[in-house]
Protein backbone atom coordinates (compact mmCIF):
# COMPACT_ATOMS: atom_id res chain seq x y z
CA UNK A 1 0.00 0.00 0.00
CA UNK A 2 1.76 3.68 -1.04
CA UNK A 3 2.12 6.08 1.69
CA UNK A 4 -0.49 8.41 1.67
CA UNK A 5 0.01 12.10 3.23
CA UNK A 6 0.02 12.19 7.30
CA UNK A 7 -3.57 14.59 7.01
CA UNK A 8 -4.85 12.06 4.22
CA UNK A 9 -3.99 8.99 6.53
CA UNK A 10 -5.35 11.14 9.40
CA UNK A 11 -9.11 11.53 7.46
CA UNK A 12 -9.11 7.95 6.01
CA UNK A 13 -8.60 6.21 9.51
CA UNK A 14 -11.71 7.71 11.25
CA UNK A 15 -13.86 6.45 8.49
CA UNK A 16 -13.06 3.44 8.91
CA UNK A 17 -14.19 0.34 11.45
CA UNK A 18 -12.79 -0.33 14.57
CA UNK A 19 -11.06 -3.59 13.79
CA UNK A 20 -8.92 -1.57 10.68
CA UNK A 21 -7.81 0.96 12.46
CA UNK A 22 -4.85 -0.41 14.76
CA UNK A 23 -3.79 -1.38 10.51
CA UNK A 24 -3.85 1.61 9.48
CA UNK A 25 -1.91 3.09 12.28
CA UNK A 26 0.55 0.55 11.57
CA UNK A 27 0.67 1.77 8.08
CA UNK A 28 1.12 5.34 9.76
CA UNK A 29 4.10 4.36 11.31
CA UNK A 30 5.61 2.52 8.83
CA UNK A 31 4.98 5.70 6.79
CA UNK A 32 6.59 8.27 9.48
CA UNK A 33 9.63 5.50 9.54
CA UNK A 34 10.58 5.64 6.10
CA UNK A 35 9.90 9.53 5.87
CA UNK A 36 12.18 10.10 8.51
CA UNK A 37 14.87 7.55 7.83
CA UNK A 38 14.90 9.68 4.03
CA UNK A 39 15.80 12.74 6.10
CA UNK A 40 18.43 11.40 8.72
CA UNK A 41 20.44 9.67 5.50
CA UNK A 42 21.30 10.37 2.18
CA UNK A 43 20.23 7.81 -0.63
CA UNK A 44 22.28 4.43 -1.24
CA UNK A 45 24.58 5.77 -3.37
CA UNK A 46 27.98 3.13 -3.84
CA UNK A 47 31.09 4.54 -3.22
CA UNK A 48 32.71 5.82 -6.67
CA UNK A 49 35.48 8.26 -8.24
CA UNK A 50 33.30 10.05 -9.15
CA UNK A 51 32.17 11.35 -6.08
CA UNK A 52 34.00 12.11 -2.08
CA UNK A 53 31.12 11.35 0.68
CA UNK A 54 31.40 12.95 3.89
CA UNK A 55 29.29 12.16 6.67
CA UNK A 56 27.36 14.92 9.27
CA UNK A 57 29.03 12.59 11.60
CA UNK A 58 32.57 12.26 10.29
CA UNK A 59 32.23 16.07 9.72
CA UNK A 60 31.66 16.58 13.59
CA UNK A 61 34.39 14.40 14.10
CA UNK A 62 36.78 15.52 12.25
CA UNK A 63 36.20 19.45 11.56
CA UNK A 64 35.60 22.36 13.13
CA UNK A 65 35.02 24.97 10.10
CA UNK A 66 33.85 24.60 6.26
CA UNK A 67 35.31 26.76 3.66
CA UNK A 68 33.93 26.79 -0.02
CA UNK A 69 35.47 28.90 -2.90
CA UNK A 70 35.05 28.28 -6.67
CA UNK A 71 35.77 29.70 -10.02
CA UNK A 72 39.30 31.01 -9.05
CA UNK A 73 40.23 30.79 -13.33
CA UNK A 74 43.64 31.22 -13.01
CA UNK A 75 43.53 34.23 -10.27
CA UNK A 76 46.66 33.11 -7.88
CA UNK A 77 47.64 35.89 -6.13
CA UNK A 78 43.61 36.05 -5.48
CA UNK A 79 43.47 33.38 -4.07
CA UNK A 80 46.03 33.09 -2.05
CA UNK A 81 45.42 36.17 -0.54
CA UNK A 82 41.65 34.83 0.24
CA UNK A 83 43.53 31.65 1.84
CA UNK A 84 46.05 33.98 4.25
CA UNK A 85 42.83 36.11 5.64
CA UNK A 86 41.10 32.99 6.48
CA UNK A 87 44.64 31.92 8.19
CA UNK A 88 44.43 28.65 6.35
CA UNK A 89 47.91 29.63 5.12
CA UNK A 90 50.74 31.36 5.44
CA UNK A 91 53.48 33.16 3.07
CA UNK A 92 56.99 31.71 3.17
CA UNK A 93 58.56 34.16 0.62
CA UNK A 94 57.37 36.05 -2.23
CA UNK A 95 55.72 32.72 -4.43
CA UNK A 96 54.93 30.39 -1.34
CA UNK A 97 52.13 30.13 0.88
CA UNK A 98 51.71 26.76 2.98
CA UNK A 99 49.03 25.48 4.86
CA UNK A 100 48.90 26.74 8.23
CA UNK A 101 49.70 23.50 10.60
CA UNK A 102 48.21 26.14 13.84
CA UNK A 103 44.97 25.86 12.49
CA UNK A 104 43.45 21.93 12.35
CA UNK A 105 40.07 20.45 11.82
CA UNK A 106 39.48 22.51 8.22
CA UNK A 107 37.67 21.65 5.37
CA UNK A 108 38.38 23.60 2.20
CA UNK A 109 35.97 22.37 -0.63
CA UNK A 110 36.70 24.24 -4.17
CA UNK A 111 34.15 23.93 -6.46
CA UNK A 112 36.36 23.97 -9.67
CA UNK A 113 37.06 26.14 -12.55
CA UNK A 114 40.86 26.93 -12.14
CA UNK A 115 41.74 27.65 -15.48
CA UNK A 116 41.33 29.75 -18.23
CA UNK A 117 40.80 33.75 -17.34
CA UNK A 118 43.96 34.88 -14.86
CA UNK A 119 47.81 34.64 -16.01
CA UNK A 120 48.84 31.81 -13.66
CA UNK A 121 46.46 28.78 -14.37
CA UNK A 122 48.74 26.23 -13.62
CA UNK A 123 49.98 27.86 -10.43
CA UNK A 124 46.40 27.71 -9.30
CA UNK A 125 46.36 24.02 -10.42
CA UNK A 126 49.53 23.52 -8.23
CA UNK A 127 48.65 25.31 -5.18
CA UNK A 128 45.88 23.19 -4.71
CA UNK A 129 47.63 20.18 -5.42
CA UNK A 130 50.19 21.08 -2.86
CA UNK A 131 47.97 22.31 0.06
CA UNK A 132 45.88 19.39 -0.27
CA UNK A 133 48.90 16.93 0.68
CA UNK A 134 49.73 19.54 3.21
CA UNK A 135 46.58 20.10 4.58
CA UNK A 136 46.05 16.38 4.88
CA UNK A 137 49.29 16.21 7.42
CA UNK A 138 48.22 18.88 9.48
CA UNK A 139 44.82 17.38 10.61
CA UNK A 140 42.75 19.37 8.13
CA UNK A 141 41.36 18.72 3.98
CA UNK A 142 41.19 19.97 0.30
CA UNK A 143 38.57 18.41 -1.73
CA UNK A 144 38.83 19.81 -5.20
CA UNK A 145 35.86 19.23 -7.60
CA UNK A 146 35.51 19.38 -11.30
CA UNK A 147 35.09 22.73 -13.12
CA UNK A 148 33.66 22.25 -17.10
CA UNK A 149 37.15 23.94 -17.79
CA UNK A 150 38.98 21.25 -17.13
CA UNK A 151 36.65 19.00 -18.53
CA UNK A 152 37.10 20.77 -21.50
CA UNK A 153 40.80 20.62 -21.46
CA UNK A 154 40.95 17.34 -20.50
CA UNK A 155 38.56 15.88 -23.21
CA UNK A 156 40.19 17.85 -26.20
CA UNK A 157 43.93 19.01 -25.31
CA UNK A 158 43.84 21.21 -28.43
CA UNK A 159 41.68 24.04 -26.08
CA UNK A 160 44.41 24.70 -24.30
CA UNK A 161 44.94 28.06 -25.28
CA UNK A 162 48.35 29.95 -25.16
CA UNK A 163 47.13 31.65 -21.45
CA UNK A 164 47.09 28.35 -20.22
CA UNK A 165 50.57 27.23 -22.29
CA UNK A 166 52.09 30.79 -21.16
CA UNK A 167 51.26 30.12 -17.43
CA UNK A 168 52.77 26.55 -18.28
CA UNK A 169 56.09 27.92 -19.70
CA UNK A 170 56.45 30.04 -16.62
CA UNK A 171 55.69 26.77 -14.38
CA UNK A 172 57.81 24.61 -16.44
CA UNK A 173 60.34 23.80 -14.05
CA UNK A 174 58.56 22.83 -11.43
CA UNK A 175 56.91 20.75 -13.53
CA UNK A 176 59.86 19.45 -15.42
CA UNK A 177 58.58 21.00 -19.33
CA UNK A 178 60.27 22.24 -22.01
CA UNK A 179 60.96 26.03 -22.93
CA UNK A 180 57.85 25.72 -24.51
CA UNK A 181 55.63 23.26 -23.18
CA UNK A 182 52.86 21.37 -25.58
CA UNK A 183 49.47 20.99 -24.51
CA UNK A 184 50.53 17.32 -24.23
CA UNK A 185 53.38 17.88 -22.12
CA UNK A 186 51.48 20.06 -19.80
CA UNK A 187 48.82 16.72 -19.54
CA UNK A 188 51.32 14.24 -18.84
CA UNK A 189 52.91 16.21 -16.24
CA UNK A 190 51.95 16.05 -12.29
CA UNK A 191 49.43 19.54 -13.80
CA UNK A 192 47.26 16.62 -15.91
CA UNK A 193 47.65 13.83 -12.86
CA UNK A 194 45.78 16.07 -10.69
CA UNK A 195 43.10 17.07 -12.82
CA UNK A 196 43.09 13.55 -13.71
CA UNK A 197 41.76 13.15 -10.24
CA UNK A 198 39.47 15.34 -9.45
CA UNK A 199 35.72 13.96 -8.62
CA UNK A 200 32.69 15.57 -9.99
CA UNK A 201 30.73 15.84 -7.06
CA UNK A 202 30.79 15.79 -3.08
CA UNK A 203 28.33 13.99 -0.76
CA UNK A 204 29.36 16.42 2.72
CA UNK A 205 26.43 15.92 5.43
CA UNK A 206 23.29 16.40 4.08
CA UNK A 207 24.39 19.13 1.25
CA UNK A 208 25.81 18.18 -2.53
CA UNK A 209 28.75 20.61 -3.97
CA UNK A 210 28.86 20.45 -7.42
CA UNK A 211 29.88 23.42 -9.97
CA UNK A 212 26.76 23.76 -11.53
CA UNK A 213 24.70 21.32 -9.19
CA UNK A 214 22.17 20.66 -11.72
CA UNK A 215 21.15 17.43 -11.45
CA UNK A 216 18.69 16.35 -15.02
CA UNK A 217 16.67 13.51 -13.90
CA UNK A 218 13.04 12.46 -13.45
CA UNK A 219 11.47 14.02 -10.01
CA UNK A 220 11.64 10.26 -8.07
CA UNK A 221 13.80 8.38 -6.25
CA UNK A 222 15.15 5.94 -8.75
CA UNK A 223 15.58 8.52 -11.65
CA UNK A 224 17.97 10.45 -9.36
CA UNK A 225 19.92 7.26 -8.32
CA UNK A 226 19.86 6.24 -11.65
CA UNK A 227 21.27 10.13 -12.77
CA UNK A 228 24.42 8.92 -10.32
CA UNK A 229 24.51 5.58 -11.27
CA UNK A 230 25.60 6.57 -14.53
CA UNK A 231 27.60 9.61 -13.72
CA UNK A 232 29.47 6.70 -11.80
CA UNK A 233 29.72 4.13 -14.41
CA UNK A 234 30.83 6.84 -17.31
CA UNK A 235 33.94 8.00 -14.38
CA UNK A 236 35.22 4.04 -14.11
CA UNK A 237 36.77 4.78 -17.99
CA UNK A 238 39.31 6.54 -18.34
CA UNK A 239 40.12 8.81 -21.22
CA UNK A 240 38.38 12.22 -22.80
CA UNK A 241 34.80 10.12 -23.21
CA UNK A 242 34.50 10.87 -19.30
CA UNK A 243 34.85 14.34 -19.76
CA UNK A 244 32.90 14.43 -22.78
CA UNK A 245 29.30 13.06 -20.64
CA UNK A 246 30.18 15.86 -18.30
CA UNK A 247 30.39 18.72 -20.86
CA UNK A 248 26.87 17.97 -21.97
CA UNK A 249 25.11 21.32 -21.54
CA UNK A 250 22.90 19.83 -19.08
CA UNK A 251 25.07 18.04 -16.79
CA UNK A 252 25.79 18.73 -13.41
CA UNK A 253 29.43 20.41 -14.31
CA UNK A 254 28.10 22.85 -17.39
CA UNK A 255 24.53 23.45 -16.95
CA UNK A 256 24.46 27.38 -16.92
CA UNK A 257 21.30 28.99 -15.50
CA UNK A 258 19.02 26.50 -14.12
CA UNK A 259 18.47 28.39 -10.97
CA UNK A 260 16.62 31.09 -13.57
CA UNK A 261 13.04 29.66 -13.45
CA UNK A 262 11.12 28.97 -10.09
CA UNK A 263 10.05 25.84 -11.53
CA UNK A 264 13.35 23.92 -11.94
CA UNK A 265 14.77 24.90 -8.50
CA UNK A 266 11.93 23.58 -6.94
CA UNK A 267 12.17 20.57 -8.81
CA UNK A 268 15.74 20.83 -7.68
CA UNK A 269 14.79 20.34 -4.34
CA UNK A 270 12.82 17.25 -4.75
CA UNK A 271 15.47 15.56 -6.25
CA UNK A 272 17.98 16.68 -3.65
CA UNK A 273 15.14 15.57 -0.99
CA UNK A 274 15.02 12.32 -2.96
CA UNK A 275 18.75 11.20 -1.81
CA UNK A 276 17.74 12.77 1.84
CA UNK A 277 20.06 15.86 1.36
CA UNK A 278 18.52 19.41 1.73
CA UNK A 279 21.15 21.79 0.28
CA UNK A 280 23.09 22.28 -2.72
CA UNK A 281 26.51 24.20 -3.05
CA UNK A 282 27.43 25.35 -6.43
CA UNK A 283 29.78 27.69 -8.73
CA UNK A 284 29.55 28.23 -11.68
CA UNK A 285 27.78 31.41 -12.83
CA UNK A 286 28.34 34.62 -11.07
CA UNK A 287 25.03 36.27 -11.13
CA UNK A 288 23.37 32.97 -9.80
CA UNK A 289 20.17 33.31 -7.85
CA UNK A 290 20.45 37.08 -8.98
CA UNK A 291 23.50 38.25 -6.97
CA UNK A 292 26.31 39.25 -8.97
CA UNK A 293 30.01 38.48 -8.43
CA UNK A 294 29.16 37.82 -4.13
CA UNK A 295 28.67 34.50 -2.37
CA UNK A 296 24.75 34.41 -1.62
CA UNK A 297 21.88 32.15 -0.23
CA UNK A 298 18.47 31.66 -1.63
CA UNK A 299 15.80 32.87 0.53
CA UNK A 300 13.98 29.39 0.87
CA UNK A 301 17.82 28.15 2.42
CA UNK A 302 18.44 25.12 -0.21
CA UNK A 303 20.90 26.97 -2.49
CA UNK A 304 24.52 28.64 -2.20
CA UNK A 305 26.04 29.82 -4.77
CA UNK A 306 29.66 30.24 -4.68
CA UNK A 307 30.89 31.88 -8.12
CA UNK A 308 32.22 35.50 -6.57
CA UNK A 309 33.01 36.45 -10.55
CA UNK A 310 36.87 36.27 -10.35
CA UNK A 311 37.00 35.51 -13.98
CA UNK A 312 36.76 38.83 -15.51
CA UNK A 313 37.62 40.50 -11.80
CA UNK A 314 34.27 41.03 -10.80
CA UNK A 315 35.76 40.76 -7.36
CA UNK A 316 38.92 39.73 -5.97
CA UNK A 317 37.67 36.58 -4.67
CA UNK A 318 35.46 35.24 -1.42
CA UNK A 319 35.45 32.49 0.90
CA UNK A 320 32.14 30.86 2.17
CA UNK A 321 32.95 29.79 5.62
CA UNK A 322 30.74 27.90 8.09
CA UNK A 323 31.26 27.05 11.68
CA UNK A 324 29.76 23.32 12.01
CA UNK A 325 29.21 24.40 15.65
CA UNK A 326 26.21 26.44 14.67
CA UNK A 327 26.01 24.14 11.22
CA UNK A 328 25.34 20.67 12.34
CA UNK A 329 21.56 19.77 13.43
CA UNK A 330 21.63 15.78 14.22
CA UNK A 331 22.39 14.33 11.39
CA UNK A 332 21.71 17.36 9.28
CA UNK A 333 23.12 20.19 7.92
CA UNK A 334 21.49 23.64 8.39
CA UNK A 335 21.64 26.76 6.06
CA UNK A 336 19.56 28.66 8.32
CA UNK A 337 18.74 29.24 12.17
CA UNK A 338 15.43 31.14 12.90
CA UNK A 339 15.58 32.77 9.10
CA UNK A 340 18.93 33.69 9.72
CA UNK A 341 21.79 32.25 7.81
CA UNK A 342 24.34 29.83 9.54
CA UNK A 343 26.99 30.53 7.14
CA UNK A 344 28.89 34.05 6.67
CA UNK A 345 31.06 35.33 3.92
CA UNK A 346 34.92 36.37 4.03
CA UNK A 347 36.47 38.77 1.81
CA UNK A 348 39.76 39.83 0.81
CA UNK A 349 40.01 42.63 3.75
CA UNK A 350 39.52 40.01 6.30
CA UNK A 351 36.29 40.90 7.38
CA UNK A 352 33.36 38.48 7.55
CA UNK A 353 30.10 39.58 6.63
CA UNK A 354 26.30 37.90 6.94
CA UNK A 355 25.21 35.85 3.66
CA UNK A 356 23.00 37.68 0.98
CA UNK A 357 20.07 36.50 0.72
């Protein structure tokens, strides 16, 4: 028997007999189980490359503070200088930051998109590389995600263009290139292997952090475990067909604009409820959820959107940062606390400032 609403149920057990209704409220129960085992835990999703799952409870174990920045296109100095306010790093001479061994229990989540728009693509490439080995020693994490830019790279080498071979040429002895580096070189070297690696999406508590977050699926439970199912099965190949499924303009890396129309973010949210998650995290476009170039909330508290509009220097970067103190509800994740948002944003001055919305 489907599970009716809790009013419906309500109205259909006083109509009828005495002898049904101790059924029916078992069928109540049964109902209330399921609905709130959906919201304590996400959906039986397998473990896969394609994706890094964090529980709410190996997030209170482990961390004290989320971080979340994305779109960084090739903006170093940017971002390191967003990384030093938030004292997740220090400087060690003019070129060199490293992660900040004084400060444990933090979890940095970039939402991809390192390439293509600043002069030093590949030094973004390597400074994430690097901190996320040194983070990882100190008690703290990097999880890097997928931006379509690398995707695109990655799936045709012949879009590198010469910003991202001149940023190569002036990285090419740390990476061990020639004087001038072919797009082939630059994927072969330890530039490609990380790339190579990242995942496309990130299960953390009960929120998903994608770049674009759209996820195109039916609106029920198997279509949306079917949508990962493949995402999953198209990542165990290696090779540019991977990156090819994900440059489809619909996919959860490249869809642009899907938070325009009322209608698709609510469907969003029923196939985010679907998988028992309640929040998405995304990049992407900088004017999502109509705030331009600032990290900002929807005002129903299911979407953040993280694109600040480094690109063409819209800003000079931001940092979302949440304190999992305030953050963590059970086995949930909370974007808001009486209306209010839990999470704040940091900018390049160092001061932190309440979440648009």
């Amino acid at each position: 028997m489907a599970c009716y609403g809790l009013e419906q149920l309500k109205t259909s057990r006083r109509r009828y007999a005495p002898a049904m209704k101790s059924a029916i409220a078992v069928i109540l129960g049964a109902c209330l189980a399921a609905g709130a085992a959906r919201a304590q835990s996400p959906g039986p999703l397998p473990p896969s490359p394609a994706w890094v799952t964090l529980s709410t409870e190996q997030l209170r174990a482990d961390f004290d503070t989320l971080w979340a920045v994305s779109d960084v296109h090739g903006r170093l100095e940017e971002l390191d200088q967003l990384l030093v306010v938030a004292n997740l790093v220090k400087r060690e001479g003019e070129d060199r930051v490293v992660w900040n061994r004084a400060q444990p229990r933090q979890l940095l989540v970039v939402l991809g998109d390192y390439i293509d728009g600043g002069r030093d693509s590949v030094g973004v490439v390597l400074r994430l590389d690097q901190l996320s080995e040194q983070a990882a020693a100190a008690g703290s994490r990097v999880i890097a995600l997928l931006g379509n830019h690398e995707a695109a790279f990655l799936a045709d080498l012949k879009t590198a263009d010469r910003h991202l071979l001149s940023s190569a040429h002036r990285r090419r002895a740390e990476l061990g290139l020639h004087k001038r580096p072919t797009a082939e070189e630059l994927s072969n070297s330890e530039f490609g292997r990380f790339l190579r690696g990242l995942p496309v999406v990130a299960f953390i508590g009960s929120w998903l952090f994608a770049h674009s977050g759209y996820i195109d699926a039916k609106d029920d439970r198997s279509a949306v475990q079917g949508y990962f199912a493949r995402l999953a099965s198209t990542w165990s190949h290696e090779g540019p067909e991977r990156y090819l499924a994900v440059l489809d303009p619909q996919s959860i890396v490249s869809d642009h604009n899907w938070w325009r129309r009322r209608s698709r973010r609510s469907r969003m949210k029923g196939r985010l409820a679907e998988l028992g998650l309640d929040g998405l995290v995304f990049g992407h476009d900088p004017d999502a959820l109509g705030f331009q170039d600032v990290i900002a909330m929807d005002r129903d508290g299911w979407f953040i959107k993280v694109d600040a509009g480094m690109k063409d220097g819209g800003s000079p970067g931001m940092l979302l940062r949440c304190d999992l103190a305030r953050l963590v509800r059970g086995t949930k994740l909370a974007m808001t606390t009486d209306g209010r948002p839990n999470c704040q944003v940091l900018t390049v001055d160092g001061k932190l400032r309440d979440l648009p919305r």
